[in-house]
N, C-alpha and C. Protein backbone atom coordinates (compact mmCIF):
# COMPACT_ATOMS: atom_id res chain seq x y z
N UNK A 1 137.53 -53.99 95.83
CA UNK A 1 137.20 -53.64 94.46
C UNK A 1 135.72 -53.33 94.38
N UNK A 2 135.72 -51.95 93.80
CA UNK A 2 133.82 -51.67 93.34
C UNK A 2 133.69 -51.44 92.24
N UNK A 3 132.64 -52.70 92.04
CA UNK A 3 132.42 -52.83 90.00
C UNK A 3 131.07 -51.78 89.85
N UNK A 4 131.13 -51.60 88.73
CA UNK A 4 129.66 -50.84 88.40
C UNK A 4 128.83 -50.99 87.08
N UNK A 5 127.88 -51.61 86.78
CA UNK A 5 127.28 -51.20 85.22
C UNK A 5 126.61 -50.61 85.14
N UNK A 6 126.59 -50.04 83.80
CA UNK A 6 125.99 -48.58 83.55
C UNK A 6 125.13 -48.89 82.32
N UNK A 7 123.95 -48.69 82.37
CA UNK A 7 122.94 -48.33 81.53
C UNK A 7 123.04 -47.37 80.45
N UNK A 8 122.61 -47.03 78.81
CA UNK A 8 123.05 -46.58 77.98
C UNK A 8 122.18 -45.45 78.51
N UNK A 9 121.13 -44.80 79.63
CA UNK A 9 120.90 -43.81 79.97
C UNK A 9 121.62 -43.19 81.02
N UNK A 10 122.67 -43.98 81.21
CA UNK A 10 123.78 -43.22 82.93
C UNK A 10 123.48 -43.87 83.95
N UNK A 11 122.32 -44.76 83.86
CA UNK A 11 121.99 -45.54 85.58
C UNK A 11 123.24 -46.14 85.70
N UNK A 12 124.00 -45.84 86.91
CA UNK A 12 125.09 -46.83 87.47
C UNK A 12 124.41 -47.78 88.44
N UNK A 13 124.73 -49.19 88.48
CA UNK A 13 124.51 -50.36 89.31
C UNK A 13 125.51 -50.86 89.91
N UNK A 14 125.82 -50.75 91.56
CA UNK A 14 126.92 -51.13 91.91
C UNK A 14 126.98 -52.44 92.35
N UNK A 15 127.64 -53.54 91.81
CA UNK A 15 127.59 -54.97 91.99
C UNK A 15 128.03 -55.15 92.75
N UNK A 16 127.35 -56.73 93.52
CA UNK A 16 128.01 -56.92 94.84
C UNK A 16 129.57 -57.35 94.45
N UNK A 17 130.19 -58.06 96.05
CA UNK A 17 131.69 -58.16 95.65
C UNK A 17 131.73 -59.11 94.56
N UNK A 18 132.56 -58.75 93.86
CA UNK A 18 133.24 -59.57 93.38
C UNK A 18 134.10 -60.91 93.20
N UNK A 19 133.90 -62.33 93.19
CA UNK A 19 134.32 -63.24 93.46
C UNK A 19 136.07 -63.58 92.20
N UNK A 20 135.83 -62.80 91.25
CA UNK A 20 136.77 -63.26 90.58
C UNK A 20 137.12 -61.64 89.59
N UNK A 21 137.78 -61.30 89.65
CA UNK A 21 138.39 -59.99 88.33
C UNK A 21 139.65 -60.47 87.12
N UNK A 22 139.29 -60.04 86.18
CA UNK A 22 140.68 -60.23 85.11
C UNK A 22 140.68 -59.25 84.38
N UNK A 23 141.84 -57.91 84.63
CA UNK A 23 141.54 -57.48 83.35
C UNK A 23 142.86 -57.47 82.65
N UNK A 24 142.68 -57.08 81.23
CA UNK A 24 144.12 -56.84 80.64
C UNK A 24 144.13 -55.30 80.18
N UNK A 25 145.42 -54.91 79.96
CA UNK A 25 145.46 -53.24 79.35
C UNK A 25 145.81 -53.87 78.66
N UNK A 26 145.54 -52.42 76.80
CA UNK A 26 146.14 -52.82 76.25
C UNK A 26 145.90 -51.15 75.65
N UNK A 27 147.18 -51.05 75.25
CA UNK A 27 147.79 -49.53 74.45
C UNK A 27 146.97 -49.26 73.47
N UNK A 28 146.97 -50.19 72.44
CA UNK A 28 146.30 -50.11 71.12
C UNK A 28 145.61 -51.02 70.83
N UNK A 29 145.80 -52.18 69.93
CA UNK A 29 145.43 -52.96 69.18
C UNK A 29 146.15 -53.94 69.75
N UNK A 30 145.37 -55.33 70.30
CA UNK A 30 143.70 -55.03 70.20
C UNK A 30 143.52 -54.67 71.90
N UNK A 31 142.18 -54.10 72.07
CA UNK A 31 142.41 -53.06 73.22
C UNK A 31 142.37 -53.95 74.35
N UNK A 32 141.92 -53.12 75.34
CA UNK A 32 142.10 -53.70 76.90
C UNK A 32 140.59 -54.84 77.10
N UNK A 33 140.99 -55.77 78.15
CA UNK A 33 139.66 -56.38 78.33
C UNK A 33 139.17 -56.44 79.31
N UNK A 34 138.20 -57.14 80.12
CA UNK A 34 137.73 -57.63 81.22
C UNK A 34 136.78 -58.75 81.41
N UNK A 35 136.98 -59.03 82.64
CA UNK A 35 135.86 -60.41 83.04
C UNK A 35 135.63 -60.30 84.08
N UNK A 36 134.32 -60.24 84.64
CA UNK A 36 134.39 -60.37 86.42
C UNK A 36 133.11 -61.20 86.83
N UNK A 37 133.33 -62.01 87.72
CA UNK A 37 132.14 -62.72 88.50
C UNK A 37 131.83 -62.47 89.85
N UNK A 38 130.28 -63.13 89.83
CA UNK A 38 130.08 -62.53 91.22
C UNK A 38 128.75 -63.33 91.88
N UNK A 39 128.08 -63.29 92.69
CA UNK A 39 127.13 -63.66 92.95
C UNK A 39 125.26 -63.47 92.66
N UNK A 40 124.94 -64.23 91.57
CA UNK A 40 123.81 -63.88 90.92
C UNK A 40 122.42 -63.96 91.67
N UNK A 41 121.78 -62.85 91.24
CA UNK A 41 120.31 -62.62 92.32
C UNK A 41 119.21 -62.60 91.14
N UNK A 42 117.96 -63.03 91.01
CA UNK A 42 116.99 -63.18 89.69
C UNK A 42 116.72 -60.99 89.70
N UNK A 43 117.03 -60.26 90.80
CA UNK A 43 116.79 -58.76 90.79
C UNK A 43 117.91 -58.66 89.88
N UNK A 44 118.76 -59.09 89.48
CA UNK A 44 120.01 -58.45 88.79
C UNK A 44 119.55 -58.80 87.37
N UNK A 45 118.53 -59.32 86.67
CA UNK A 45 118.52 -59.83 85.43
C UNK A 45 118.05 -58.64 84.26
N UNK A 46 117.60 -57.60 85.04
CA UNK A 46 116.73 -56.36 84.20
C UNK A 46 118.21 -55.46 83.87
N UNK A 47 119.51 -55.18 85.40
CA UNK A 47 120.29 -54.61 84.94
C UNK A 47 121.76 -55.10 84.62
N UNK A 48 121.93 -55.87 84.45
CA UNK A 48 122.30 -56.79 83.21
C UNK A 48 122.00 -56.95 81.74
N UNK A 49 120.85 -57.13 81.45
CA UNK A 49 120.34 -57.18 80.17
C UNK A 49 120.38 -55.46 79.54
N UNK A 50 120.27 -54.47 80.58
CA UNK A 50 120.52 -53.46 80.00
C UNK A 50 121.74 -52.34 80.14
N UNK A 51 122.74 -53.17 80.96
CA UNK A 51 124.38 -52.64 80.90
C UNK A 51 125.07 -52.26 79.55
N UNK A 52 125.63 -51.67 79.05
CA UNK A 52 126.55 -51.66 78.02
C UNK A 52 128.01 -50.71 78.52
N UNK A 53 127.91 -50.29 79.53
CA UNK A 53 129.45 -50.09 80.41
C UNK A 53 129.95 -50.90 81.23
N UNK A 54 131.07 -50.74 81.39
CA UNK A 54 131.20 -51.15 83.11
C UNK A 54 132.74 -50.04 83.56
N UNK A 55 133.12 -50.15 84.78
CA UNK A 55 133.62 -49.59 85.61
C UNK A 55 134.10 -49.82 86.78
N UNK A 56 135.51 -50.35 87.16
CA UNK A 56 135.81 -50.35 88.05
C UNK A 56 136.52 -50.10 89.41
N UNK A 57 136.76 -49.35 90.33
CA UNK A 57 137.22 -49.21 91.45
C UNK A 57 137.94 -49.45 91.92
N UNK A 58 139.33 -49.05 92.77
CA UNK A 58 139.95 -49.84 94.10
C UNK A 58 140.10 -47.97 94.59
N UNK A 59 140.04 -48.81 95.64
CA UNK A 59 140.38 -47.29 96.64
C UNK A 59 140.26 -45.73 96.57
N UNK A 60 139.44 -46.06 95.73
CA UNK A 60 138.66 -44.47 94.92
C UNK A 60 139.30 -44.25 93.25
N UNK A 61 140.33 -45.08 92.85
CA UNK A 61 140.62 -44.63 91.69
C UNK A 61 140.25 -45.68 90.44
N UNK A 62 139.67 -44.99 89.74
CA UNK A 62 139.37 -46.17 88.88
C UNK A 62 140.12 -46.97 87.98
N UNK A 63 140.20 -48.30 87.87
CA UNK A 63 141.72 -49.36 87.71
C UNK A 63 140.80 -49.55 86.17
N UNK A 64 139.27 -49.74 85.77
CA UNK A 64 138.99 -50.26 84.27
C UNK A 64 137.96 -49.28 84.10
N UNK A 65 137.45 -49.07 82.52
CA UNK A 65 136.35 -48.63 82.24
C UNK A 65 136.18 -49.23 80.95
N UNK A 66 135.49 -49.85 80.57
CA UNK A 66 134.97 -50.65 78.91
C UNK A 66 133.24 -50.67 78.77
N UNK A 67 133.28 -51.65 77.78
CA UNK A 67 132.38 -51.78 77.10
C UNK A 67 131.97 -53.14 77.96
N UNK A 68 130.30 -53.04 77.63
CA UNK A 68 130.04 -54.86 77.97
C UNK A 68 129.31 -55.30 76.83
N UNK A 69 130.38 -56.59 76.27
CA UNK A 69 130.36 -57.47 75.32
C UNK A 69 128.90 -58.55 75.58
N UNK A 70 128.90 -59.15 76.70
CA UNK A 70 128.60 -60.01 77.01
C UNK A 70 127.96 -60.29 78.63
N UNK A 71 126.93 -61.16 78.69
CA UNK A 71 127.04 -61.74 80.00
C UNK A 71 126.32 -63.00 80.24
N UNK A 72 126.99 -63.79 81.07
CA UNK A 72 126.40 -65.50 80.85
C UNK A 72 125.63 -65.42 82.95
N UNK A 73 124.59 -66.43 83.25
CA UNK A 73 124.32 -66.92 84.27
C UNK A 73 124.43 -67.99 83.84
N UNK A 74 124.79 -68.62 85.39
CA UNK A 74 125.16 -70.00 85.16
C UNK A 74 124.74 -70.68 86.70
N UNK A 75 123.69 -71.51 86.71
CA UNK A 75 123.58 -72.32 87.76
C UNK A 75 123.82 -73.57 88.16
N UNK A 76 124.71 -73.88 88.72
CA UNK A 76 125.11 -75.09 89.66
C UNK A 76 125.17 -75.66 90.69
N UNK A 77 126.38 -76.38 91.06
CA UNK A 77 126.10 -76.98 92.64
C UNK A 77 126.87 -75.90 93.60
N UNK A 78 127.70 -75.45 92.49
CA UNK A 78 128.13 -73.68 93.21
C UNK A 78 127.32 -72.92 93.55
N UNK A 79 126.47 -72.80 92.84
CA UNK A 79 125.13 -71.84 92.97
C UNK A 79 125.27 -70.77 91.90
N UNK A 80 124.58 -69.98 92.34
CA UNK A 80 124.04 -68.98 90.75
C UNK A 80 125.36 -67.97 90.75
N UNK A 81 125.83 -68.37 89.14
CA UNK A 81 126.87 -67.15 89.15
C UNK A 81 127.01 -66.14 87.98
N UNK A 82 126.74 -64.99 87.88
CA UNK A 82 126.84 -64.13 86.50
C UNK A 82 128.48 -64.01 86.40
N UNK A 83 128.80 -64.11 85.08
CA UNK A 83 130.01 -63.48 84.96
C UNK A 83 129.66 -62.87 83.56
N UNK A 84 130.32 -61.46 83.52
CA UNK A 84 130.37 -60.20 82.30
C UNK A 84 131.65 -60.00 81.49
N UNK A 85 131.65 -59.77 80.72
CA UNK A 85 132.83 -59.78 79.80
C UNK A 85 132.57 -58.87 78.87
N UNK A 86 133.97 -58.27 78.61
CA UNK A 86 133.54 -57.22 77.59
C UNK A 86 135.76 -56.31 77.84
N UNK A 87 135.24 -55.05 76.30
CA UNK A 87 136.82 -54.41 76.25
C UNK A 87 136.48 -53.00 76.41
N UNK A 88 138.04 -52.62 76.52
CA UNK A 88 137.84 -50.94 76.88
C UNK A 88 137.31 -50.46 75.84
N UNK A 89 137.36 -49.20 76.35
CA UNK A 89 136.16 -48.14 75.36
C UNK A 89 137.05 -47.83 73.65
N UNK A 90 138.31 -48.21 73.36
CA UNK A 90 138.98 -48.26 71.82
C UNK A 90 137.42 -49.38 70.79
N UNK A 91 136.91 -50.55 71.89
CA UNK A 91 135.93 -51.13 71.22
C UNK A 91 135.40 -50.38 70.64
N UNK A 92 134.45 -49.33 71.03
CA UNK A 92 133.98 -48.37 70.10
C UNK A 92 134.07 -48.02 68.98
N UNK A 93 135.70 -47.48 69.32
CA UNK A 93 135.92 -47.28 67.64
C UNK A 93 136.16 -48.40 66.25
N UNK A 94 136.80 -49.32 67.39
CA UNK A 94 136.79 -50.21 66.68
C UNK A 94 135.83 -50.89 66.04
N UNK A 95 134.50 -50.80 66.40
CA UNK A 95 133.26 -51.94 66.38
C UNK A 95 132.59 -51.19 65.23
N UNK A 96 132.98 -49.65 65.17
CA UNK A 96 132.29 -49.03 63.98
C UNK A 96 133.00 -48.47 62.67
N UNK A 97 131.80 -48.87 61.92
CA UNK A 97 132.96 -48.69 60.60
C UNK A 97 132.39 -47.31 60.18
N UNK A 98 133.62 -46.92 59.47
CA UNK A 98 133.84 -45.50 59.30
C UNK A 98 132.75 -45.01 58.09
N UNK A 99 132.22 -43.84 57.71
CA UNK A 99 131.81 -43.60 56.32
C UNK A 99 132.63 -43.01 55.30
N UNK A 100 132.50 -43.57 54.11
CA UNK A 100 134.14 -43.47 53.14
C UNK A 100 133.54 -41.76 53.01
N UNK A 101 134.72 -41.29 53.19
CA UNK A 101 134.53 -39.79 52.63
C UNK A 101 135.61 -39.12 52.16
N UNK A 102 136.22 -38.08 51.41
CA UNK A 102 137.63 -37.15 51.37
C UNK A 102 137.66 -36.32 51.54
N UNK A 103 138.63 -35.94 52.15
CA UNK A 103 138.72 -34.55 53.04
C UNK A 103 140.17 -34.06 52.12
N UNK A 104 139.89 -32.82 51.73
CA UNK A 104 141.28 -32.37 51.42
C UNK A 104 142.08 -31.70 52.33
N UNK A 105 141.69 -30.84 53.44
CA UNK A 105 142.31 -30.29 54.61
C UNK A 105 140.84 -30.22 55.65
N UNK A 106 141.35 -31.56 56.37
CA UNK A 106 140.54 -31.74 57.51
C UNK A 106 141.45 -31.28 58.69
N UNK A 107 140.82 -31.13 59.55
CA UNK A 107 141.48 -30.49 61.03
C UNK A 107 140.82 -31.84 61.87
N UNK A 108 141.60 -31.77 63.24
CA UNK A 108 141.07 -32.71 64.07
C UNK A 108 139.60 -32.74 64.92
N UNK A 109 139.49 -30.89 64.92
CA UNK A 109 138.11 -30.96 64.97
C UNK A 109 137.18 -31.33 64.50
N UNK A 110 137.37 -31.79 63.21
CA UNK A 110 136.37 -32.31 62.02
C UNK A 110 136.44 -33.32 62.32
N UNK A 111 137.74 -34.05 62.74
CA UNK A 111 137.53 -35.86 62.83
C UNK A 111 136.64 -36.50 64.11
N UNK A 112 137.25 -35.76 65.14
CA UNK A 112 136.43 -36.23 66.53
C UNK A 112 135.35 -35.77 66.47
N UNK A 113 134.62 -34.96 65.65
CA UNK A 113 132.84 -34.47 65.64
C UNK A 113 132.15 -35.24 64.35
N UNK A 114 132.85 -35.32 63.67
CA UNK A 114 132.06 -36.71 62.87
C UNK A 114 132.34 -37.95 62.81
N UNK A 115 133.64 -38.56 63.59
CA UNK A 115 133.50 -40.02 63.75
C UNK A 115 133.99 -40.55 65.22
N UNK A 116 134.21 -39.67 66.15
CA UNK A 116 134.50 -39.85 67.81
C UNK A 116 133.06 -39.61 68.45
N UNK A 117 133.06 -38.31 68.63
CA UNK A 117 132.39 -38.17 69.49
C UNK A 117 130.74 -38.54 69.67
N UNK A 118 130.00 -38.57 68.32
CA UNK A 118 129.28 -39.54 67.95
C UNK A 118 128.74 -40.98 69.02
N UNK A 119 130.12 -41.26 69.30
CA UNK A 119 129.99 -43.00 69.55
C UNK A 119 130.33 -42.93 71.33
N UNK A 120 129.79 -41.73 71.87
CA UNK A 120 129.62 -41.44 73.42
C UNK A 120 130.86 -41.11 73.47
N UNK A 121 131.98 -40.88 73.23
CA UNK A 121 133.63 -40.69 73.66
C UNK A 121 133.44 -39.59 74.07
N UNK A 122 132.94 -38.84 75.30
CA UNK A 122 133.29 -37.38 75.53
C UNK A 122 134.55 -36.84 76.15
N UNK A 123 135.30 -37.76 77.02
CA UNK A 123 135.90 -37.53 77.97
C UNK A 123 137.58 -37.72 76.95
N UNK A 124 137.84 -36.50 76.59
CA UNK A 124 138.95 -36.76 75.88
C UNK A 124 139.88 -35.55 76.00
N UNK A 125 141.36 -36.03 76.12
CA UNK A 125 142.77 -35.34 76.39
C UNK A 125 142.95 -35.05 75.34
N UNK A 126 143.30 -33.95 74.89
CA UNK A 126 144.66 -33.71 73.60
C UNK A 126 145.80 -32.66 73.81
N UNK A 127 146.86 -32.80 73.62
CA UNK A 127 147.93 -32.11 74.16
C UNK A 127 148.78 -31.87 72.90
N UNK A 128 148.58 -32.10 71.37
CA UNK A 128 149.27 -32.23 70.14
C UNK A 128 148.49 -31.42 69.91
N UNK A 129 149.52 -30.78 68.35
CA UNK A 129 149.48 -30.26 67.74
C UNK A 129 149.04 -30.46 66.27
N UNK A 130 147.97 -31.27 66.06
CA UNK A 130 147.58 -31.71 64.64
C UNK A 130 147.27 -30.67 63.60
N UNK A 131 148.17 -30.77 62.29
CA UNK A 131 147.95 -29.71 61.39
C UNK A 131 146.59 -30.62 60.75
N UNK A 132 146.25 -29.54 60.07
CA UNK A 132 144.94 -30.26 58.91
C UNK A 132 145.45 -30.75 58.06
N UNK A 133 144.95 -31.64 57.35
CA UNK A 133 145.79 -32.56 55.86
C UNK A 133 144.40 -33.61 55.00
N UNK A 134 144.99 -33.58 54.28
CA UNK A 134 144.00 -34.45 53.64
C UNK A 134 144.07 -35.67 53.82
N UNK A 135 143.05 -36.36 54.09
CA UNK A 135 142.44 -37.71 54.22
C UNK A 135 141.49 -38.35 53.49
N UNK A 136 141.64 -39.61 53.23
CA UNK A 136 140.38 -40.57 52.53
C UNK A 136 139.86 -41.33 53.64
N UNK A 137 139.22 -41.90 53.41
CA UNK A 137 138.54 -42.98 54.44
C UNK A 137 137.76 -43.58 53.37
N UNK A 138 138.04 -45.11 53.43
CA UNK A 138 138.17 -46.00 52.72
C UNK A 138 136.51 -46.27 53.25
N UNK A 139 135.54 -47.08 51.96
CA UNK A 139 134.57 -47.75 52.37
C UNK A 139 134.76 -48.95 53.81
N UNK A 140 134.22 -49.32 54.43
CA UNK A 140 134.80 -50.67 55.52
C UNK A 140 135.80 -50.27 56.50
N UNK A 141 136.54 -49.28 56.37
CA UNK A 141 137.47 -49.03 57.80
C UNK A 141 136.90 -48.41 58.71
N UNK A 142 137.59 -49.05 60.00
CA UNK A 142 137.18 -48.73 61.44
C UNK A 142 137.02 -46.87 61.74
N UNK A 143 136.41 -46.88 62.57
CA UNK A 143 136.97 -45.33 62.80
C UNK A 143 138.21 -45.09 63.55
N UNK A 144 138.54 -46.24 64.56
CA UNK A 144 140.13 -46.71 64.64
C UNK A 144 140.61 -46.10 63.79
N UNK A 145 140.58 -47.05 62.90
CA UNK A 145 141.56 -46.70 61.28
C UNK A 145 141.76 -45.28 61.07
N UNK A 146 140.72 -45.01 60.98
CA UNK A 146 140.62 -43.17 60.27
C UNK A 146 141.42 -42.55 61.82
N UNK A 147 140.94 -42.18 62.70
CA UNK A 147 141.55 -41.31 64.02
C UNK A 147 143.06 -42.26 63.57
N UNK A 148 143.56 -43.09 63.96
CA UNK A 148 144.70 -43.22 63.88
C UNK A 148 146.12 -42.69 63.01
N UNK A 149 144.96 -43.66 61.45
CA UNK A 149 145.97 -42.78 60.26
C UNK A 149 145.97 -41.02 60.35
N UNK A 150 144.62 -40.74 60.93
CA UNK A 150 145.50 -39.16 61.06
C UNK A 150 145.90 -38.80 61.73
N UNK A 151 146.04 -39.28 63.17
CA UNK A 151 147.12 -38.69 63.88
C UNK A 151 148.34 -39.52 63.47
N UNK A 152 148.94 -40.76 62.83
CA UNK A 152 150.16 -40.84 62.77
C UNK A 152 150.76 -40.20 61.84
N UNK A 153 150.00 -39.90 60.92
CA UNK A 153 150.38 -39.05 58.93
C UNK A 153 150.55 -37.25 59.53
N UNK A 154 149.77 -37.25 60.23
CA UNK A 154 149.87 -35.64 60.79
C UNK A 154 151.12 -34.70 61.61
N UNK A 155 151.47 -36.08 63.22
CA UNK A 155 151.83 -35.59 64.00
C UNK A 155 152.81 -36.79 64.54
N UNK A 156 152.84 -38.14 63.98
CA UNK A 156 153.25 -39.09 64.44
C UNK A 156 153.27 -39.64 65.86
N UNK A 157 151.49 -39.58 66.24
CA UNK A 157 151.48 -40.33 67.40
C UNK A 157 150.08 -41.15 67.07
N UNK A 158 149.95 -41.80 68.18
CA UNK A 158 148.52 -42.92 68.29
C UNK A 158 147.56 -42.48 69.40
N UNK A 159 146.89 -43.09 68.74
CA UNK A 159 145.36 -42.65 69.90
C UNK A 159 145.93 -43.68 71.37
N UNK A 160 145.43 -43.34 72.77
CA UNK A 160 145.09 -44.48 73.52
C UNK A 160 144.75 -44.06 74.19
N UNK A 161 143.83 -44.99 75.33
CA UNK A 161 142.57 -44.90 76.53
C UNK A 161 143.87 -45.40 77.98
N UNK A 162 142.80 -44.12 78.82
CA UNK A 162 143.37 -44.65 79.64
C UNK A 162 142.45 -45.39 80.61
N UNK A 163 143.36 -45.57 82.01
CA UNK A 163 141.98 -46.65 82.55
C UNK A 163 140.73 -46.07 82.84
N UNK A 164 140.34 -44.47 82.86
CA UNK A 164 139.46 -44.25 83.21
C UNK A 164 138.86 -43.88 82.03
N UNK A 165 139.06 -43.96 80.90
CA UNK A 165 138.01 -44.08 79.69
C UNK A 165 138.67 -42.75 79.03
N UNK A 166 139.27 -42.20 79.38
CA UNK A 166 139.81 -40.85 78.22
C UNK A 166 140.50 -41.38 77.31
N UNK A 167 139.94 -40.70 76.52
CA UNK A 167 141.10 -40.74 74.83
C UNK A 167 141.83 -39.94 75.37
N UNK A 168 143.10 -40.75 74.99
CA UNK A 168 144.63 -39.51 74.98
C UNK A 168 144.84 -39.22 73.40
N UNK A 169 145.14 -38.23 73.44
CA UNK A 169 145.21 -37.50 72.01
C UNK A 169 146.66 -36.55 72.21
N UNK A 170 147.98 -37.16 71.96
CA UNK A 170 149.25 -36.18 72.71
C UNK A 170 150.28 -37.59 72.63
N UNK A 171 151.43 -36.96 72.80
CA UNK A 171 152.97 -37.38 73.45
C UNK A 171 152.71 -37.71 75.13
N UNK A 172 152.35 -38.02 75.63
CA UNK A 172 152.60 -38.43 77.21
C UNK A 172 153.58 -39.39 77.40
N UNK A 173 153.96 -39.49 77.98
CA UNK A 173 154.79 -40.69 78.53
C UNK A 173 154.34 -41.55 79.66
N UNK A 174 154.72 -42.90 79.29
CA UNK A 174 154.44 -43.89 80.34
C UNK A 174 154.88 -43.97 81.28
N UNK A 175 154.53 -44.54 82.69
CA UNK A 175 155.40 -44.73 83.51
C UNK A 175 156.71 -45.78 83.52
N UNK A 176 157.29 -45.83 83.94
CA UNK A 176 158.29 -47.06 84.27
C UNK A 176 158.16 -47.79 85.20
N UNK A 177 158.51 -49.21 85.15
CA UNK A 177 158.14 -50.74 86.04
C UNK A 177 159.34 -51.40 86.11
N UNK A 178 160.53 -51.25 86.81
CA UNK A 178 161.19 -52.16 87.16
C UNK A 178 161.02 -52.80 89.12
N UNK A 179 161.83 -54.38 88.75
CA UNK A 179 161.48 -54.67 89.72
C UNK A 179 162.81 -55.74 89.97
N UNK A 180 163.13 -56.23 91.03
CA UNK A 180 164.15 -57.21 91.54
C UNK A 180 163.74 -57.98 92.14
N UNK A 181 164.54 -58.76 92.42
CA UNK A 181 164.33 -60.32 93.64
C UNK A 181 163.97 -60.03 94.87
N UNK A 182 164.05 -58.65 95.29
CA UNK A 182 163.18 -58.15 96.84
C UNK A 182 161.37 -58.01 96.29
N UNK A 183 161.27 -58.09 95.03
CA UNK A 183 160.02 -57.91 95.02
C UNK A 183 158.80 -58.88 95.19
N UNK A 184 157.73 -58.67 95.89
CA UNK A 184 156.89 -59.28 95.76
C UNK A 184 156.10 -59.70 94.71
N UNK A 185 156.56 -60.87 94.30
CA UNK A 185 155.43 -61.13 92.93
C UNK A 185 155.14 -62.67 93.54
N UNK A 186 153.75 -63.06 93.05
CA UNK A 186 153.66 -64.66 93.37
C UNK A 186 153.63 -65.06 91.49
N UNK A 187 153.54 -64.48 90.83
CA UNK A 187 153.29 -64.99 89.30
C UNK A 187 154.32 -64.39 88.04
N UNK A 188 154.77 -64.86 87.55
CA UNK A 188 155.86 -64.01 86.44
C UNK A 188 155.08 -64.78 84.99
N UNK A 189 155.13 -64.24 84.04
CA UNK A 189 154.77 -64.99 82.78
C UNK A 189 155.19 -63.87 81.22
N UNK A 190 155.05 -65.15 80.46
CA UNK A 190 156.14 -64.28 78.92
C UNK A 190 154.68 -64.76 78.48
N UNK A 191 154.52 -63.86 77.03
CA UNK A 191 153.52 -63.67 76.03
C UNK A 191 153.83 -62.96 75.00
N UNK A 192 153.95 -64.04 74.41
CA UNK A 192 153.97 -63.48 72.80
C UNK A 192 152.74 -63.61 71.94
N UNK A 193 152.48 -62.33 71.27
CA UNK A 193 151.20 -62.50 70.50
C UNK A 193 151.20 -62.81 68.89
N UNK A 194 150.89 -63.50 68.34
CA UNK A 194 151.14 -63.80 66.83
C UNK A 194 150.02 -63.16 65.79
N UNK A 195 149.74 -62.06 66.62
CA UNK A 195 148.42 -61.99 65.62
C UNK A 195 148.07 -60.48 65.50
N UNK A 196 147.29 -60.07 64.61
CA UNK A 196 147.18 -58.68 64.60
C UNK A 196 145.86 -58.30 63.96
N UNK A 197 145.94 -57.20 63.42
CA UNK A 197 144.19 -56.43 62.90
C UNK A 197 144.53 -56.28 61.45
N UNK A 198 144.14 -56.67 60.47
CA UNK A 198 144.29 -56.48 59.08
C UNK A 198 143.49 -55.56 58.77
């Protein structure tokens, strides 16, 4: 695995290995996450403090790309360890709130140039057909909110990221995951979530 953080000017920093990875996907709401640790050096403290990506690797393809939330050092009898935390790039939209405005026939070009692309999202798919329609955008809602309600009121689909940081904007289809008792798994687990985004 090759992690990387990225500076809000493009410097990529490639971290040493990795002692621990977690990430989760997540389609929509609430988005994908990550955590990774590793072995802390006092040279790593300048690019750290000024990460706000990250990015990660296996075998040339990239498995995460998010945001960084967070990062703790921690010294013990383990010895010095950073671990970073932070969610995929939907944070974005999510983290910013929209400006209330009305649109009587907005197009999607209008939406992703005044409340996407703005917030660094360049790297974006669209494969739909969004007619223009009118929209409000409420004082306090996400820009989530707004990109969403108009693509579901428009065209009836949802925004989502994939692992390498593109907005999908389209019908794609997922892959399929079945598996049997020849399969290798060491871990199985159920999760139910009780909670949601008001």
């Amino acid at each position: 695995m090759d992690a990387f953080l990225i500076s809000h000017d493009g410097t990529s920093y490639e971290l040493p290995s990795l002692l621990e990875w977690k990430f989760s996907y997540g389609c929509s709401l609430p988005c994908g996450a990550f955590e990774i640790s590793f072995v802390y050096d006092k040279s790593m403290l300048s690019v750290l403090t000024r990460a706000n990506r990250f990015r990660a690797e296996h075998e040339g393809k990239t498995v995460f790309t998010g945001r960084v939330d967070d990062f703790e050092i921690s010294i013990s009898e383990n010895g010095s360890l950073a671990t970073v935390n932070g969610r995929g790039l939907a944070a974005l939209l999510l983290d910013n709130e929209a400006e209330a405005a009305q649109y009587y026939s907005a197009s999607l070009d209008t939406i992703m140039e005044k409340y996407v692309y703005p917030l660094g999202l360049t790297k974006v798919s669209i494969s739909a057909d969004v007619p223009p329609q009118a929209l409000t955008v409420e004082s306090g809602e996400s820009v989530w909110r707004v990109l969403e309600d108009f693509l579901w009121f428009g065209c009836g689909i949802k925004p989502r990221f994939l692992k390498d940081g593109t907005l999908l904007i389209g019908k794609e289809t997922g892959k399929s995951f079945a598996f049997d008792g020849s399969s290798a798994f060491t871990k199985q687990a159920l999760k139910r979530k009780r909670y949601g985004v008001i």
